[in-house]
C-alpha atoms as a PDB file:
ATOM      1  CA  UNK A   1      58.924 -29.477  31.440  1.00  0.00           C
ATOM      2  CA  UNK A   2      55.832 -31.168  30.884  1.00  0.00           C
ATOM      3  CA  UNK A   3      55.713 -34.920  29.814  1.00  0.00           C
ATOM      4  CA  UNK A   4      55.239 -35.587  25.723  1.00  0.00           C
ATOM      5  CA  UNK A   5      52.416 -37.702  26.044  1.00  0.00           C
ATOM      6  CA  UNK A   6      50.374 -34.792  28.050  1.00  0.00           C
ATOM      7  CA  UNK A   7      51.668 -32.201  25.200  1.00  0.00           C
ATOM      8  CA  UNK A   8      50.928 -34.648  22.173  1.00  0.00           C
ATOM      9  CA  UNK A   9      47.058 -35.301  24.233  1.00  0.00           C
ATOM     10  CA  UNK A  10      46.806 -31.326  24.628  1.00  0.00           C
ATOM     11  CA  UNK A  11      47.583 -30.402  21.111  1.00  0.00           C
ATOM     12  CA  UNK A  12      45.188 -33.774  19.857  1.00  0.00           C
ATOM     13  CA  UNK A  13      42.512 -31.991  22.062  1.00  0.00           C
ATOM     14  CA  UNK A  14      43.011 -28.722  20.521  1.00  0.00           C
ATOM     15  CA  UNK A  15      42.952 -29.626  17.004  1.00  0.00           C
ATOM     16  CA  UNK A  16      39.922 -31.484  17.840  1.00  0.00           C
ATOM     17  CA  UNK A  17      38.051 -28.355  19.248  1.00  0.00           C
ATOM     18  CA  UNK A  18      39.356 -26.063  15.883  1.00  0.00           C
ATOM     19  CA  UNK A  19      37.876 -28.647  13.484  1.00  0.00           C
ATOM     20  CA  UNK A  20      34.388 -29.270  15.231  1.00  0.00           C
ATOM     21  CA  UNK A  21      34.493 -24.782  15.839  1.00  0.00           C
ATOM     22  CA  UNK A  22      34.999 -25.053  11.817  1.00  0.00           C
ATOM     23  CA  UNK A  23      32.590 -27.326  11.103  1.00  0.00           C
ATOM     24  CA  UNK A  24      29.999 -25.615  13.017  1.00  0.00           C
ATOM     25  CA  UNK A  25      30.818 -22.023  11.428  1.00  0.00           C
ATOM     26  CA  UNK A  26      30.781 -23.548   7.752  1.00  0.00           C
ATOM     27  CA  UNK A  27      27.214 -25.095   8.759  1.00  0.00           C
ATOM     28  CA  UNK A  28      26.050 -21.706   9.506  1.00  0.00           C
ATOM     29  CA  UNK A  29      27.517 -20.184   6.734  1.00  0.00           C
ATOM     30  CA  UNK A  30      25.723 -22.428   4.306  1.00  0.00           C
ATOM     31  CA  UNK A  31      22.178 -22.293   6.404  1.00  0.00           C
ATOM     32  CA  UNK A  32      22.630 -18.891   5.851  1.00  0.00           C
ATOM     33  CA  UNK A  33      23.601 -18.854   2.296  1.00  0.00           C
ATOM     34  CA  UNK A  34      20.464 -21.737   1.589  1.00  0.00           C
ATOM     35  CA  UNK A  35      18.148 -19.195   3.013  1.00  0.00           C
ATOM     36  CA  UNK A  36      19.470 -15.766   1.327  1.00  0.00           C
ATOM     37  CA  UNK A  37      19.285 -18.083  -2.087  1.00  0.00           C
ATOM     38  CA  UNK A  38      15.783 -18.966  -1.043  1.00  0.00           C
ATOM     39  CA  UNK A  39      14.807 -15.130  -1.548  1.00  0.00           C
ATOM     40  CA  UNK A  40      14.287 -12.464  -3.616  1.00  0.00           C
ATOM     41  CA  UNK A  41      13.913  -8.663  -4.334  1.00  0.00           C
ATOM     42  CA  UNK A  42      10.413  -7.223  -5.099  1.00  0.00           C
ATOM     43  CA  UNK A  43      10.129  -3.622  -6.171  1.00  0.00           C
ATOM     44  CA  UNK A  44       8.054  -0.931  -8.215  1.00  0.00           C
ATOM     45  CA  UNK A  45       5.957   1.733  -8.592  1.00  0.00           C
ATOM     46  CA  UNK A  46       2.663   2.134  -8.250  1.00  0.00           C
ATOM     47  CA  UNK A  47       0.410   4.373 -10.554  1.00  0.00           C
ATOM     48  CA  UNK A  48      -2.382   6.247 -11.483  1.00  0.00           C
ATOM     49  CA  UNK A  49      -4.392   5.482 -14.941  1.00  0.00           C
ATOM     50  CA  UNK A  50      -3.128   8.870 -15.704  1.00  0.00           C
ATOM     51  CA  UNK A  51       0.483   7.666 -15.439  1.00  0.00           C
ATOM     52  CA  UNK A  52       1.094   9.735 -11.997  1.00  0.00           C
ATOM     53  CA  UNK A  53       2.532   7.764  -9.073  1.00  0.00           C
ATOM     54  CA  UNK A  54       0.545   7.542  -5.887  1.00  0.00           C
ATOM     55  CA  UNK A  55       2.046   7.890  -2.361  1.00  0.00           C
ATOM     56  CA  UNK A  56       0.822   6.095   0.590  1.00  0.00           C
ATOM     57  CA  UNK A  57      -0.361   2.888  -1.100  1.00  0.00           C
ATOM     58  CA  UNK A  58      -1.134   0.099   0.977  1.00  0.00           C
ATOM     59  CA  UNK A  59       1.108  -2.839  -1.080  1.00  0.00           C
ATOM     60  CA  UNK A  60       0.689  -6.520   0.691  1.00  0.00           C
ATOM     61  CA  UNK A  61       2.341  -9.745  -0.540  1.00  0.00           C
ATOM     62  CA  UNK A  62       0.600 -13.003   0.417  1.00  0.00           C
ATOM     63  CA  UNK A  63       3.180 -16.134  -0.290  1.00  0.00           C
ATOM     64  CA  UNK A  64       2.310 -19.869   1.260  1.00  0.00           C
ATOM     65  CA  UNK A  65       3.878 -18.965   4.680  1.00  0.00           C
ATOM     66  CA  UNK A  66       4.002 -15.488   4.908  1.00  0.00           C
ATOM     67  CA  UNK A  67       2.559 -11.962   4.491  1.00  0.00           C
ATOM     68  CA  UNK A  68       3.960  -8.583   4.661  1.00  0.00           C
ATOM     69  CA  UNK A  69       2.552  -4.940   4.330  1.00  0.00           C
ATOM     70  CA  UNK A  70       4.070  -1.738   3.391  1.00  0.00           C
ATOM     71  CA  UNK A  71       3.343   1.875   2.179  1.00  0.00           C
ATOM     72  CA  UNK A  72       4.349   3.082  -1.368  1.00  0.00           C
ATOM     73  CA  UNK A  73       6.411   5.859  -0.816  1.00  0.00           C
ATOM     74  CA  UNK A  74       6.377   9.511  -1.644  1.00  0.00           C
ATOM     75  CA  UNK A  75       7.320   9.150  -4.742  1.00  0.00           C
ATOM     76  CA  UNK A  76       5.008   5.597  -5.338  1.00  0.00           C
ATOM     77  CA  UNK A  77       8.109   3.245  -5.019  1.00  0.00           C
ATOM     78  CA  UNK A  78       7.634   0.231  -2.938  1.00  0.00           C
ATOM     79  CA  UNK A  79      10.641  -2.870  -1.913  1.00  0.00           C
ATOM     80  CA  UNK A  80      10.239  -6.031   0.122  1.00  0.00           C
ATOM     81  CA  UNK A  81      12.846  -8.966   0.178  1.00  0.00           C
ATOM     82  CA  UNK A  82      10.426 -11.878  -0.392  1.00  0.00           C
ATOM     83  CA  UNK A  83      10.429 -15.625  -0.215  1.00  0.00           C
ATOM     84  CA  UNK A  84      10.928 -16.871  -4.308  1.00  0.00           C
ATOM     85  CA  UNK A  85       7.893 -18.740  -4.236  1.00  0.00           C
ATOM     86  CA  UNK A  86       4.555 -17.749  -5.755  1.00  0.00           C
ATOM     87  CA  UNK A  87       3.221 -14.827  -4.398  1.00  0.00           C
ATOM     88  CA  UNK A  88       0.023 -12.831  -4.514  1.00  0.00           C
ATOM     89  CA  UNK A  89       0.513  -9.028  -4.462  1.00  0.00           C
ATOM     90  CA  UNK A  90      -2.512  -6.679  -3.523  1.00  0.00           C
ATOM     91  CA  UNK A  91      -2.318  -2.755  -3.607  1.00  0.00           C
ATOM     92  CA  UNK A  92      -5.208  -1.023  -2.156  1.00  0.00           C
ATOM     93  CA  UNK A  93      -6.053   2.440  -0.667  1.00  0.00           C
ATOM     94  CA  UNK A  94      -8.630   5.107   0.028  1.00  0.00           C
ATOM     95  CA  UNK A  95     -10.375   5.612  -2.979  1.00  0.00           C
ATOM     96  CA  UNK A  96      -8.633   2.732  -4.616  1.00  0.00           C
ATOM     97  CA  UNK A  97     -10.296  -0.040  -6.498  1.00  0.00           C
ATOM     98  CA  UNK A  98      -8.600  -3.249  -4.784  1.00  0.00           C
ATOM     99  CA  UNK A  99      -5.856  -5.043  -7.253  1.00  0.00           C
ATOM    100  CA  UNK A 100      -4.434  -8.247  -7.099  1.00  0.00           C
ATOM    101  CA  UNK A 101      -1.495  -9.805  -9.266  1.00  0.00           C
ATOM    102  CA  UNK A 102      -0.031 -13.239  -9.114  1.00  0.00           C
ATOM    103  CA  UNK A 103       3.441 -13.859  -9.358  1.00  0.00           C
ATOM    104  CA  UNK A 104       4.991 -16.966  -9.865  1.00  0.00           C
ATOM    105  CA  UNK A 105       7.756 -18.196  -8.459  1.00  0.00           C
ATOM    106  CA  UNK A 106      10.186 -17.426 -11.741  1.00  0.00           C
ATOM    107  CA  UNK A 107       8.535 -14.159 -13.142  1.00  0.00           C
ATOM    108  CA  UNK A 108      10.286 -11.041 -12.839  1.00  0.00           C
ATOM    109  CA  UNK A 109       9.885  -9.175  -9.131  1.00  0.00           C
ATOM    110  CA  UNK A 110      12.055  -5.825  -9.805  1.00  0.00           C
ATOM    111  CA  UNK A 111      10.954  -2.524 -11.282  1.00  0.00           C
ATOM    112  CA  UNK A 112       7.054  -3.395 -11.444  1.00  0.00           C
ATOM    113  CA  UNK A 113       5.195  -0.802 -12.819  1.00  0.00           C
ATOM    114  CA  UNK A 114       1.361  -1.310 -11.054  1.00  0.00           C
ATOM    115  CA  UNK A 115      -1.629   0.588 -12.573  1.00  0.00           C
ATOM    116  CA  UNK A 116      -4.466   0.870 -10.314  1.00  0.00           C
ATOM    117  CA  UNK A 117      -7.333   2.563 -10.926  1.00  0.00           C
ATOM    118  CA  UNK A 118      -9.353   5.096  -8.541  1.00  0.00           C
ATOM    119  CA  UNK A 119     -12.884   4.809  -6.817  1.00  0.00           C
ATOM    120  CA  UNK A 120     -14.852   7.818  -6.739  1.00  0.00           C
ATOM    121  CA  UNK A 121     -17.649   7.584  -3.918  1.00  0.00           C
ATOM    122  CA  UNK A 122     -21.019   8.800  -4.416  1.00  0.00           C
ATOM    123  CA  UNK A 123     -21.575  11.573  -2.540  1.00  0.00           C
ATOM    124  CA  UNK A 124     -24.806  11.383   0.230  1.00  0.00           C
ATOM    125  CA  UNK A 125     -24.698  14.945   0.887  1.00  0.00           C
ATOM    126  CA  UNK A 126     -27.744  17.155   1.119  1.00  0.00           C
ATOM    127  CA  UNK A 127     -27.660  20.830   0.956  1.00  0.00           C
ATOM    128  CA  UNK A 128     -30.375  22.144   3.198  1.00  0.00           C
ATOM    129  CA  UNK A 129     -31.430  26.466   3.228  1.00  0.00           C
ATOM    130  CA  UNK A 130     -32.896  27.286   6.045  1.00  0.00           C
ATOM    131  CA  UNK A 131     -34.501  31.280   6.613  1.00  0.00           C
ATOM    132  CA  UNK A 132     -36.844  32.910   7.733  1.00  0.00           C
ATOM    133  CA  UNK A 133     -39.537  34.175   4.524  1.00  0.00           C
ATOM    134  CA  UNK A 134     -40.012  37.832   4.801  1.00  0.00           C
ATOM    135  CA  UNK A 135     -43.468  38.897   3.809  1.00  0.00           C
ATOM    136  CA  UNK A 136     -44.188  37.620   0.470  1.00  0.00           C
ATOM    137  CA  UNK A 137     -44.842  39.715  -2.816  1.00  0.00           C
ATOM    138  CA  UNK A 138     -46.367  38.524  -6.028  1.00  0.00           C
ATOM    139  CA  UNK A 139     -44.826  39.965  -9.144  1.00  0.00           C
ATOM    140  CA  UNK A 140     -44.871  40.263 -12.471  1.00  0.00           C
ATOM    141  CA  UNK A 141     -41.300  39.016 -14.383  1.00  0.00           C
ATOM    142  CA  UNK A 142     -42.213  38.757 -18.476  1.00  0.00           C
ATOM    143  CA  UNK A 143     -45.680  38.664 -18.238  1.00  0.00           C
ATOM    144  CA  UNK A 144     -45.931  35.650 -15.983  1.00  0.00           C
ATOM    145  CA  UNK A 145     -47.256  35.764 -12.790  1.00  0.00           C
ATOM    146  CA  UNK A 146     -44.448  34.599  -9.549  1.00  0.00           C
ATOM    147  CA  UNK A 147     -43.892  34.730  -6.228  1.00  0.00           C
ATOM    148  CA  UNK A 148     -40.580  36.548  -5.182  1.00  0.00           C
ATOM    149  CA  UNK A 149     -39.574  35.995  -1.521  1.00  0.00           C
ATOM    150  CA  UNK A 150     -37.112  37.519   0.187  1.00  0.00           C
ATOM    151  CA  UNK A 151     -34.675  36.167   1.964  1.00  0.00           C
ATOM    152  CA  UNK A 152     -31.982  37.528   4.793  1.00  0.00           C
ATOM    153  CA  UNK A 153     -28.818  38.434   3.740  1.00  0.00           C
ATOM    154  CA  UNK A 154     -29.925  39.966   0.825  1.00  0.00           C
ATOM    155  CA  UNK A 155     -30.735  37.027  -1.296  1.00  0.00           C
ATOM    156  CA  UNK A 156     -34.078  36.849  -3.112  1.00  0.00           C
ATOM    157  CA  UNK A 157     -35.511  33.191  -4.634  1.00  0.00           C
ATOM    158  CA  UNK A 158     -38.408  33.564  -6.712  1.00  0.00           C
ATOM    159  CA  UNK A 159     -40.874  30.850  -7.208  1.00  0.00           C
ATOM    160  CA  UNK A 160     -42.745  30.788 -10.554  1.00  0.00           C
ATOM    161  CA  UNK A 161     -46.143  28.780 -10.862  1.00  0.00           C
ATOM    162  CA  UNK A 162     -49.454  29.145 -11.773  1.00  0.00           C
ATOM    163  CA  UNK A 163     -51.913  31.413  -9.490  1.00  0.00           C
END
């Protein structure tokens, strides 16, 4: 048998190690619970003027210490957890005129309905015909005196001008 004053020591020493092994798991438990409370939910859809949603959106929230990207989804939806502190959100694409929205730090974040609104380029295209003339006829078409040309592959442009 062992002596009571080593048993009393040993169960003083145990007790001792369950109360700091508490302590320490309720400290992470409310570090934890401080930082889940510290954030929230954002989510929506984003959408064409014409009230159709758009896939593959580039949506990006800008807060103080953070940003964060992601890609509306097939169906336009988008969801981040983010910090609840006032936060910028941007949604831009191809073809996409650039959109920014401030949220503050108590505004609604959940079921957003974003509008954008599209870009359409100009188009620097030119359409260039190149052939080879065949030999030229002058003709009459409604009394006014032409040029009709022929062209290969059986299309015929005619000029009309003054002779």
């Amino acid at each position: 048998m062992l002596p009571t004053n080593l048993v009393a020591k040993s169960a003083r020493a145990v007790a001792i190690t369950l109360a700091m092994t508490l302590l320490y798991i309720a400290g992470l438990c409310s570090e934890t619970e401080a930082q889940t409370q510290g954030a929230r939910a954002l989510s929506g859809v984003i959408l064409t003027q014409q009230n159709e949603t758009l896939p593959g959106a580039t949506v990006i929230i800008r807060t103080a210490s953070e940003e964060q990207r992601i890609n509306s989804d097939a169906e336009g939806n988008f969801r981040l957890v983010v910090l609840d502190e006032s936060l910028t959100l941007r949604v831009e694409g191809k073809n996409i005129k650039p959109l920014e929205r401030i949220i503050g730090a108590g505004d609604a974040t959940e079921n957003l309905q974003v509008t954008v609104e599209y870009i359409i380029p100009p188009i620097h295209e030119n359409v260039v015909i190149v052939s080879t003339a065949l030999e030229p006829v002058i003709s009459r078409i409604h009394g006014t005196p032409g040029y009709s040309i022929g062209v290969t592959g059986g299309v015929t442009f005619r000029l009309f001008g003054e002779k």
